[in-house]
Protein backbone atom coordinates (compact mmCIF):
# COMPACT_ATOMS: atom_id res chain seq x y z
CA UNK A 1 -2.79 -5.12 13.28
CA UNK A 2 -1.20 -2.23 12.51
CA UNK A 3 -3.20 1.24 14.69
CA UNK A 4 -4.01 -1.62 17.75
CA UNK A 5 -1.25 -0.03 20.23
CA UNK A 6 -1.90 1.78 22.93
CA UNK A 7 1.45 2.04 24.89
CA UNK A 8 4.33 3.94 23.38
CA UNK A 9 4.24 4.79 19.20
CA UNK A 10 6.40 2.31 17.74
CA UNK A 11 7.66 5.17 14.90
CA UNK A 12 9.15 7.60 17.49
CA UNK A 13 11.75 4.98 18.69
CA UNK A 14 14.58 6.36 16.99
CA UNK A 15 17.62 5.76 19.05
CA UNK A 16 20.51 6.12 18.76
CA UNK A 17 19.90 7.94 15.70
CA UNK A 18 23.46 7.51 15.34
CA UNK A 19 23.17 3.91 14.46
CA UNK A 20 19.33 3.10 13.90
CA UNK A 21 17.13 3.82 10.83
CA UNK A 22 13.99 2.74 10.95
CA UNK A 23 12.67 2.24 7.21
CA UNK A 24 9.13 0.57 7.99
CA UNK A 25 6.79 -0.88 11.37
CA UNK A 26 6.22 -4.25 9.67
CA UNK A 27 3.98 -5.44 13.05
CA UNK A 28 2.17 -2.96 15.46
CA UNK A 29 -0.02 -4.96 18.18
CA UNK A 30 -1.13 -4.28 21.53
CA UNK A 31 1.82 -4.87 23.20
CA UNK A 32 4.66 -5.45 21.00
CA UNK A 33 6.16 -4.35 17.50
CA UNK A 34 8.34 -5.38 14.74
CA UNK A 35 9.98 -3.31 12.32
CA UNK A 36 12.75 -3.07 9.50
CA UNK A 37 15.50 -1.07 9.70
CA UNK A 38 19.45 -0.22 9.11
CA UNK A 39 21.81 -1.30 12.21
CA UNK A 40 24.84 0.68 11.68
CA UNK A 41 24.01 1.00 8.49
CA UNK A 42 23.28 -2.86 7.93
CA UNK A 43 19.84 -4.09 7.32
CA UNK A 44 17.50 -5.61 10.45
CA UNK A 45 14.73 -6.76 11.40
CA UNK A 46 13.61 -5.37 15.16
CA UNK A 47 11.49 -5.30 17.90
CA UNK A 48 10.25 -3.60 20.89
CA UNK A 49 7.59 -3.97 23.84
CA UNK A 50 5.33 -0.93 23.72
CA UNK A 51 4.16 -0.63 27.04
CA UNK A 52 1.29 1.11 28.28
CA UNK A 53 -0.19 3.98 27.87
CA UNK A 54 2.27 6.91 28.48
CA UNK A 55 5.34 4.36 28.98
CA UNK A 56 8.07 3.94 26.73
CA UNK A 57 8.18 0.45 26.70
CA UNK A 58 11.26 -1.95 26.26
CA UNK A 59 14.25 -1.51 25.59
CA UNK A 60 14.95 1.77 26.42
CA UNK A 61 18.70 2.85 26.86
CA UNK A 62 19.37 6.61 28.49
CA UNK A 63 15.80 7.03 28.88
CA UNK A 64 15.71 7.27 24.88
CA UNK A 65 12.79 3.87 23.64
CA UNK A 66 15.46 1.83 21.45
CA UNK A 67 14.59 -1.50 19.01
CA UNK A 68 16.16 -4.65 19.77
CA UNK A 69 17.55 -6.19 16.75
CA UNK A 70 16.55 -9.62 15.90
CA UNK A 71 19.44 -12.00 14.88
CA UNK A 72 20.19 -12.48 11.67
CA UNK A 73 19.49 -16.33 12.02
CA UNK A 74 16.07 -15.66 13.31
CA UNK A 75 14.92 -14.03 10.35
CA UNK A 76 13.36 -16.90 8.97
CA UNK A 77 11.21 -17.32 11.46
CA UNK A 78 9.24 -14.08 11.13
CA UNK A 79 9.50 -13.33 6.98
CA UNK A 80 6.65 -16.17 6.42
CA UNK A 81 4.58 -15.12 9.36
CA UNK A 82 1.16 -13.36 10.16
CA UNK A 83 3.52 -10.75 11.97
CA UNK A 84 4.78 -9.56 8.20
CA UNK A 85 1.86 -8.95 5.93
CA UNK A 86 1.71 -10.73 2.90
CA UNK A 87 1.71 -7.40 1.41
CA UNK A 88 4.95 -6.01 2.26
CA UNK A 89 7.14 -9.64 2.09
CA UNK A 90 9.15 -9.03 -1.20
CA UNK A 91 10.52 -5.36 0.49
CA UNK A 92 11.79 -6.83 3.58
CA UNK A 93 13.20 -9.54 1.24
CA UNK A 94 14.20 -7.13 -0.46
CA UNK A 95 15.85 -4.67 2.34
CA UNK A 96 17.57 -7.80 3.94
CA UNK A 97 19.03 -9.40 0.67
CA UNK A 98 17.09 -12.39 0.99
């Protein structure tokens, strides 16, 4: 449902750029997101509450919007989900080294 948000832009959480790459939004909804990224360097699935309209949602650490990365166990959960299109399955797959 990728465009449905209307809090905070998923794509411009990008703290701590030190340690967080984000490489796609794989979810986008009204109030929440999911994406794939690098964790200090290490592949991840993520997520993030987007709040309302001209919040920054949750989490957000120094006032910077952050991701929350999913644990590694939980992955299972989400790769055969409606919250990953079909579309874009084999690259997170991929990404993760599943």
């Amino acid at each position: 449902m990728i465009g449905a948000n209307k809090g905070f832009n998923p794509r411009d959480a990008v703290s701590p750029k030190a340690d967080w790459q984000l490489i796609d939004v794989l979810h986008e909804g009204e109030h929440w997101s999911m994406a794939v990224g690098r964790w200090d360097k290490r592949p991840a699935l993520a997520q993030r509450w987007n709040g309302k309209e001209g919040a920054k949602g949750n989490p957000v650490s120094h006032g910077f919007p952050t991701w929350f990365v999913m644990p590694d166990d939980t992955y299972g959960l989400f790769l055969e989900s409606e919250f990953i299109p079909e579309l874009k399955r084999a690259f997170v797959k991929d990404i993760l080294g599943l």
